[in-house]
Protein backbone atom coordinates (compact mmCIF):
# COMPACT_ATOMS: atom_id res chain seq x y z
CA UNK A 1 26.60 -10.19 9.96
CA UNK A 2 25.82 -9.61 5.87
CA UNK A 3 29.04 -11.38 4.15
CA UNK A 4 28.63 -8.17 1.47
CA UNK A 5 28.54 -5.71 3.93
CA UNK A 6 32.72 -5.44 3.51
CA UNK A 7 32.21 -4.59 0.26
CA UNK A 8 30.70 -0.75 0.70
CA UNK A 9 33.86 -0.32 3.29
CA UNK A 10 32.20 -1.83 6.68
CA UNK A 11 34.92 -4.49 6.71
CA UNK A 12 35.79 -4.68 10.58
CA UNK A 13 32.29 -3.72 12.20
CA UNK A 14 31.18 -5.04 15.21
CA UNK A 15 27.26 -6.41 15.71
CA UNK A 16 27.25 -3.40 18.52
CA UNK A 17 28.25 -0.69 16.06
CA UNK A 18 26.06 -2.10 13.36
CA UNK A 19 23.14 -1.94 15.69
CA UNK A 20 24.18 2.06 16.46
CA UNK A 21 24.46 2.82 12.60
CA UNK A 22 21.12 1.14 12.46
CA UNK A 23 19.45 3.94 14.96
CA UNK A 24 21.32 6.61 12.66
CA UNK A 25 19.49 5.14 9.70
CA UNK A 26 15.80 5.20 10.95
CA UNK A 27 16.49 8.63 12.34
CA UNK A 28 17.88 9.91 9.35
CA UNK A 29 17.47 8.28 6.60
CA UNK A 30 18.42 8.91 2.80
CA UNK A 31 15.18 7.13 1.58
CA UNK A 32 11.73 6.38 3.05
CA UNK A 33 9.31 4.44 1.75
CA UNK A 34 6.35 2.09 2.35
CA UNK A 35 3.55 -0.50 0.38
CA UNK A 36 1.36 -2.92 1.38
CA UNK A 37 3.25 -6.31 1.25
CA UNK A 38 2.02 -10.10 -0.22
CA UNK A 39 0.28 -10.54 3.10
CA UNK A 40 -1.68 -7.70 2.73
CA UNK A 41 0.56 -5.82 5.54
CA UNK A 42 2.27 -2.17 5.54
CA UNK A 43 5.50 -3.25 4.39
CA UNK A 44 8.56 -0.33 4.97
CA UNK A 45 12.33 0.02 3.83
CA UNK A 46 14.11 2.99 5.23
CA UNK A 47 17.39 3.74 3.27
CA UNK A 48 20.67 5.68 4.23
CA UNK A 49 23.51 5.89 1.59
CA UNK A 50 27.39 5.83 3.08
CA UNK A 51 28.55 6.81 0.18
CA UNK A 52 28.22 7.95 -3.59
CA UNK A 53 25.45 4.60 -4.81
CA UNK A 54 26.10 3.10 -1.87
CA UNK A 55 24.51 2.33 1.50
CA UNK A 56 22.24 -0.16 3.78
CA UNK A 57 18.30 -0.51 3.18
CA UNK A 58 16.46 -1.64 6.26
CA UNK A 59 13.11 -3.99 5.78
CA UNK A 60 10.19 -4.57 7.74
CA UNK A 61 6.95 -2.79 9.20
CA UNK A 62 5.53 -0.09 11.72
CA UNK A 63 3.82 -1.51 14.41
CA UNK A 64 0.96 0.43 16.21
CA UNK A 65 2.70 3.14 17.81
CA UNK A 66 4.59 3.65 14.78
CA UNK A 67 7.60 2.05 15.78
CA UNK A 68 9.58 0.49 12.68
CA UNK A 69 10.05 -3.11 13.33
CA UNK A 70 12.92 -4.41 11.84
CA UNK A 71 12.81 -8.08 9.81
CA UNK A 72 15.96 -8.08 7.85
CA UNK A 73 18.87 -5.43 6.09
CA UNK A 74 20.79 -5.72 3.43
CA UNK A 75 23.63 -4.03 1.76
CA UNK A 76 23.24 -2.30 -1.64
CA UNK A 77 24.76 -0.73 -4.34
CA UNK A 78 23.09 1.26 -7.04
CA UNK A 79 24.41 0.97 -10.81
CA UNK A 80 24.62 3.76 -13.00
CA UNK A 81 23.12 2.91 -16.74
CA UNK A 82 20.31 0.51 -17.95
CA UNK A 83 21.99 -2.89 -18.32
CA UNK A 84 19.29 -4.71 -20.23
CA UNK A 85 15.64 -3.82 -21.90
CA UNK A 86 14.41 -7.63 -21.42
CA UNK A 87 11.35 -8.52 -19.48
CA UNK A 88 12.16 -9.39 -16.09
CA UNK A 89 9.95 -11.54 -13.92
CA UNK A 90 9.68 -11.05 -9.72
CA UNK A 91 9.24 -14.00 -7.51
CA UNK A 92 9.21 -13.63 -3.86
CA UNK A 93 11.34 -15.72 -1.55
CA UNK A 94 9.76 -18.04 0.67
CA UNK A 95 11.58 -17.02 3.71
CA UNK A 96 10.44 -13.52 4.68
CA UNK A 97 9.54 -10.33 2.43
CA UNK A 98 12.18 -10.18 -0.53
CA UNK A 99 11.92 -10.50 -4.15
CA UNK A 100 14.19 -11.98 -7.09
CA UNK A 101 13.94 -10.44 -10.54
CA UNK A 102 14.37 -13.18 -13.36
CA UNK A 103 15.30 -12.10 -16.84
CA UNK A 104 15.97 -13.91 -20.22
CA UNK A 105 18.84 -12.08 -20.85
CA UNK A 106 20.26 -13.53 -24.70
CA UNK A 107 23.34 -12.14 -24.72
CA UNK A 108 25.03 -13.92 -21.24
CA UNK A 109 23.62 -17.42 -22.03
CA UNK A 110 22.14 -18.19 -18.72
CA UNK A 111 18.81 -16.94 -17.00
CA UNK A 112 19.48 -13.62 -15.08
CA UNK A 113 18.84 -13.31 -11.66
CA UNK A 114 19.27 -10.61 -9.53
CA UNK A 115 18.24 -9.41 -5.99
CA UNK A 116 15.57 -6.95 -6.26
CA UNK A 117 16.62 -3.98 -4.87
CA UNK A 118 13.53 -1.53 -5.71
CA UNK A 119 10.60 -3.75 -4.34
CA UNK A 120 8.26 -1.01 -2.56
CA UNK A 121 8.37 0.11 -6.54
CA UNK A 122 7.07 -3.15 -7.55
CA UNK A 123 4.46 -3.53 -4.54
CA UNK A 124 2.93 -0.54 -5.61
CA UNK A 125 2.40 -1.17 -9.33
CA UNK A 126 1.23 -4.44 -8.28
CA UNK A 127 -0.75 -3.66 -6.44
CA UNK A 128 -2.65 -1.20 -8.94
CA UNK A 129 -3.04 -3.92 -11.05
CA UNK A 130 -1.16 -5.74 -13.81
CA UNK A 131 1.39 -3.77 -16.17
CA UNK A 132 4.10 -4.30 -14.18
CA UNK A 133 5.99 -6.42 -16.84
CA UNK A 134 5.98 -3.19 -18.73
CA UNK A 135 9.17 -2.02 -17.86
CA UNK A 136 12.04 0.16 -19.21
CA UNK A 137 14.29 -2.25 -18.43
CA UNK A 138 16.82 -2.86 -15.61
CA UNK A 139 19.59 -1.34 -13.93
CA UNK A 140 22.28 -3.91 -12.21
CA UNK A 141 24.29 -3.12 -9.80
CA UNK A 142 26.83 -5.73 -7.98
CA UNK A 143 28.65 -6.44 -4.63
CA UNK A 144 32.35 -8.18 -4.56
CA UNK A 145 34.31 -9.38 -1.45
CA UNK A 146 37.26 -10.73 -3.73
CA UNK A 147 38.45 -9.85 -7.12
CA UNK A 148 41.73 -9.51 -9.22
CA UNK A 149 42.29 -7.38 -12.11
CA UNK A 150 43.76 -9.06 -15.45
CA UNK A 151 45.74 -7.21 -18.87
CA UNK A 152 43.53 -6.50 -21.62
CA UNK A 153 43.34 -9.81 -24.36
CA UNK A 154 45.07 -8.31 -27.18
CA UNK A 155 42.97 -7.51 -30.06
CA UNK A 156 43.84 -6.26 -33.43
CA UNK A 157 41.09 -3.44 -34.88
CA UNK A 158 39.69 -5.83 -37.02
CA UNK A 159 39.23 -8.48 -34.91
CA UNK A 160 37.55 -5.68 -32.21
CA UNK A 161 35.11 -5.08 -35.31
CA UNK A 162 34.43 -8.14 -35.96
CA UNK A 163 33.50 -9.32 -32.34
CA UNK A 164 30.81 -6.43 -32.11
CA UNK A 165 29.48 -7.55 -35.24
CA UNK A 166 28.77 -11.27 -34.46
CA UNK A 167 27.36 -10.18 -30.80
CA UNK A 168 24.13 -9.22 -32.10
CA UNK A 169 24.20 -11.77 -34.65
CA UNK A 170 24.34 -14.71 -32.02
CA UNK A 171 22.05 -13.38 -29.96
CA UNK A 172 19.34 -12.84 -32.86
CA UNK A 173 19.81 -16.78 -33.93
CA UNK A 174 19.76 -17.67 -29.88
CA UNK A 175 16.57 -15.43 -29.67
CA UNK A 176 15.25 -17.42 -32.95
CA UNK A 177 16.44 -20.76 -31.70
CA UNK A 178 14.23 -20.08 -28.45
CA UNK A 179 11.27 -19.85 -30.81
CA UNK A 180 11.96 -23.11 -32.21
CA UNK A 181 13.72 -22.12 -35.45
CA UNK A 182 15.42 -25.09 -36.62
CA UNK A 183 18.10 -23.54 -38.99
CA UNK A 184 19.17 -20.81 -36.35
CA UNK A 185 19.63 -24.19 -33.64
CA UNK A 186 21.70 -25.82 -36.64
CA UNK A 187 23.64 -22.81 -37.28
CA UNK A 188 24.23 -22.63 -33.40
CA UNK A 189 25.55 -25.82 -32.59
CA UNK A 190 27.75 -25.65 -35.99
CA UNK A 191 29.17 -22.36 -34.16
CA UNK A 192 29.26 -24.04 -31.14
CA UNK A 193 32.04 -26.81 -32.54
CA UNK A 194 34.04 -24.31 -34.46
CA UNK A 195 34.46 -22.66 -31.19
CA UNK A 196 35.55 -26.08 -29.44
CA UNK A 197 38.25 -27.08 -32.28
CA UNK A 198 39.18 -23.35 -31.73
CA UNK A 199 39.86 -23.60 -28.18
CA UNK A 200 40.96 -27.19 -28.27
CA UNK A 201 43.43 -26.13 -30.77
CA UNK A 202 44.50 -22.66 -29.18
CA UNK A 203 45.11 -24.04 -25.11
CA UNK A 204 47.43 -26.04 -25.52
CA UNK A 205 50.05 -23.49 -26.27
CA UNK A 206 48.13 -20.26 -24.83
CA UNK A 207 46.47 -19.48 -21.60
CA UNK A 208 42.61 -19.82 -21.22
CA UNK A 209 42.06 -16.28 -20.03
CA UNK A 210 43.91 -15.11 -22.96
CA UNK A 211 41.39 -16.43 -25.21
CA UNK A 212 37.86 -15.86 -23.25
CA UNK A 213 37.74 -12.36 -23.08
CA UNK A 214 34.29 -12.51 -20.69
CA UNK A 215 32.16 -14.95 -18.90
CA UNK A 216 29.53 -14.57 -16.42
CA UNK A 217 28.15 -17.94 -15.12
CA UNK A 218 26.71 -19.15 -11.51
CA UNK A 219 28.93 -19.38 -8.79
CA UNK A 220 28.09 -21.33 -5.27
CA UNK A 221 24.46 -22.38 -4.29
CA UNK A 222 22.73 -19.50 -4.27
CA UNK A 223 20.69 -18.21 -7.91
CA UNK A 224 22.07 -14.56 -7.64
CA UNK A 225 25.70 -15.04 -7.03
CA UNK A 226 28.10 -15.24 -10.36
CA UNK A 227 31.62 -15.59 -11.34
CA UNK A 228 32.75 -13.01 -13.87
CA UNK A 229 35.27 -11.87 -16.34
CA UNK A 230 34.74 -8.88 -18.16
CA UNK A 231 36.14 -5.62 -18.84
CA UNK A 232 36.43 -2.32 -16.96
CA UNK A 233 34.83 0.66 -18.94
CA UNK A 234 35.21 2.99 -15.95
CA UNK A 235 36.89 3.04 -12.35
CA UNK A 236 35.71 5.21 -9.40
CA UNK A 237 37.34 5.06 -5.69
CA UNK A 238 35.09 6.04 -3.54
CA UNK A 239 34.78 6.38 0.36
CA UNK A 240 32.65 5.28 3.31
CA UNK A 241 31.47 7.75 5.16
CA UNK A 242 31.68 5.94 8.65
CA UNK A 243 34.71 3.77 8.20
CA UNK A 244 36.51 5.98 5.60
CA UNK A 245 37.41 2.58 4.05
CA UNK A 246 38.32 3.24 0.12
CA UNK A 247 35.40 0.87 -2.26
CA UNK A 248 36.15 0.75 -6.13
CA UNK A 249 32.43 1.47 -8.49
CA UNK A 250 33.89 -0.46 -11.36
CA UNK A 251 31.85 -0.56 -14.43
CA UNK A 252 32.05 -3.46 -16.71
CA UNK A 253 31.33 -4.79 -19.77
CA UNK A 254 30.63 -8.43 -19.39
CA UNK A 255 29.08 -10.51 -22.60
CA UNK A 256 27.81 -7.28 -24.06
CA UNK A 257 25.79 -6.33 -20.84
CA UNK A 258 27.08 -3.49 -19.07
CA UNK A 259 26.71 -3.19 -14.70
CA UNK A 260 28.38 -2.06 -11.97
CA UNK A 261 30.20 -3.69 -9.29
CA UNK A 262 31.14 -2.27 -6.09
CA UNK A 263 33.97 -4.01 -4.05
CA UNK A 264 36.61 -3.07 -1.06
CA UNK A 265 39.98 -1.38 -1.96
CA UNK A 266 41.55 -3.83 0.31
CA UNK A 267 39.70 -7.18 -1.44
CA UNK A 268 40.86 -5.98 -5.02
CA UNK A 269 44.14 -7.53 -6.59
CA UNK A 270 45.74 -5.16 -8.60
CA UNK A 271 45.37 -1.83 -9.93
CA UNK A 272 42.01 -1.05 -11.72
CA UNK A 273 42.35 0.79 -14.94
CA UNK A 274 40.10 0.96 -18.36
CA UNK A 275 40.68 -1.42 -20.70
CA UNK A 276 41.75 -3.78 -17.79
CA UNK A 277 39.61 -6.70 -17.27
CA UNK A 278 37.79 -7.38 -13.63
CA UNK A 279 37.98 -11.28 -12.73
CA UNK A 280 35.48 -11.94 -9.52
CA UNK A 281 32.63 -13.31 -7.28
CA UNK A 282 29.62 -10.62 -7.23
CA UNK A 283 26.01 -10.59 -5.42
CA UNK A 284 23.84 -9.41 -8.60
CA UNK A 285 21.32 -6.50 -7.83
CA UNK A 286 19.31 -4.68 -9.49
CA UNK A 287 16.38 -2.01 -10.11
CA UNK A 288 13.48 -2.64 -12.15
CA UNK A 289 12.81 1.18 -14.14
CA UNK A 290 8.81 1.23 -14.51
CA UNK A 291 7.33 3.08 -17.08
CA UNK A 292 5.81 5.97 -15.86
């Protein structure tokens, strides 16, 4: 059983049901589509949503008679706006037919990766031949199976100025430092120990999580699994179809990167407002928009 499946409302389901609302899927699905996979192979997912951006995507091929074969399923949930404009690289999992998308993203810190949701997409344009690095950009989209919900950090109008003015700053010098620039590295790692007298200074009469206002870094073993702080810019409850099990679509702002996050009413402490900050484990996803 998928660990994220609890998180678009399919909390209590039994392998027996699961196997029933996999019939209802390949007879009636949302989404149908099909490419020829790495092995030179028809390659099919069939799609059924449950529920506004979310649902389950079935994987695998049609055998002779035109019988869909299944290989594996996952869980998804589709985010709403464009999250980043940076290149994003695909590499294919050695275990069976799925794909991780791997972008430089400046402005978290750390290399992106995310679970390519939108891979029949990128088996096509492959497979017409380069381009496929030209891209839009991508839309992210998250799972959660536990979260909490914080109080805004209190921030003067001045200071909330201030902080969107250094954002791009920081990440033009990290972009330059990438390139080798030797005064933007400098200027970094001068930043970089203001910050830790700042902090060492500030904690020992304040909380930690009143002075980071966001994070996103790796969480566990797995490369597209993070543990995040960041703010809640909208709040939708929505409802599963099947189970009638209330999800939240959150949608944060996390290190100047917007995405959305999907995650159970019942594995969500506290009350989920804007301007309130989302704390939590996610499953990153995402879409790669091709230019057309």
């Amino acid at each position: 059983m998928h660990k994220f499946l609890r998180a678009i409302g399919f909390s209590n389901i039994k392998k027996e049901e699961l196997e029933l609302i996999f019939d209802e899927i390949m007879k009636h699905p949302t989404v149908e589509k099909s490419a020829t996979d790495s092995e030179g192979n028809e390659f099919a997912e069939i799609s059924k949503e449950f529920g506004e951006f979310f649902g389950i995507s079935l994987r695998g091929n049609y055998v002779d008679d035109d019988t869909f074969e299944l290989d594996y399923y996952y869980p998804y949930f589709c985010g709403k706006n464009l999250s980043t404009r940076e290149p994003a690289d695909i590499e294919k999992h050695a275990e069976k037919e799925s794909y991780a998308g791997i972008c430089d993203e400046v402005r978290l810190g750390v290399t992106l990766i995310f679970y390519l949701q939108n891979i029949i997409d990128f088996l096509t344009v492959k497979k017409k031949g380069g381009r496929r690095n030209l891209t839009e950009g991508v839309i992210l989209g998250a799972l959660s199976t536990e979260g909490r919900i914080l109080l805004p950090v209190n921030k003067t109008e001045n200071k909330g100025r201030s902080m969107k003015k250094e954002g791009p700053d920081r990440s033009h010098l990290i972009a330059a430092a990438r390139e080798g620039d030797e005064d933007a590295i400098e200027n970094l790692t001068l930043e970089d120990i203001d910050t830790y007298s700042m902090l060492s200074r500030r904690i020992t009469h304040e909380d930690i999580l009143s002075i980071v206002n966001s994070y996103l870094m790796p969480y566990g073993i797995e490369s597209d699994q993070y543990s995040i702080l960041g703010e809640i810019m909208d709040c939708t409850l929505l409802q599963n179809d099947v189970t009638e099990e209330n999800v939240y679509a959150l949608e944060i702002l996390c290190n100047d990167m917007y995405f959305s996050v999907c995650i159970n009413q019942k594995d969500l402490l506290g009350e989920p407002q804007v301007g309130r900050r989302f704390k939590g484990n996610i499953w990153m996803q995402g879409s790669i928009q091709y230019n057309s």
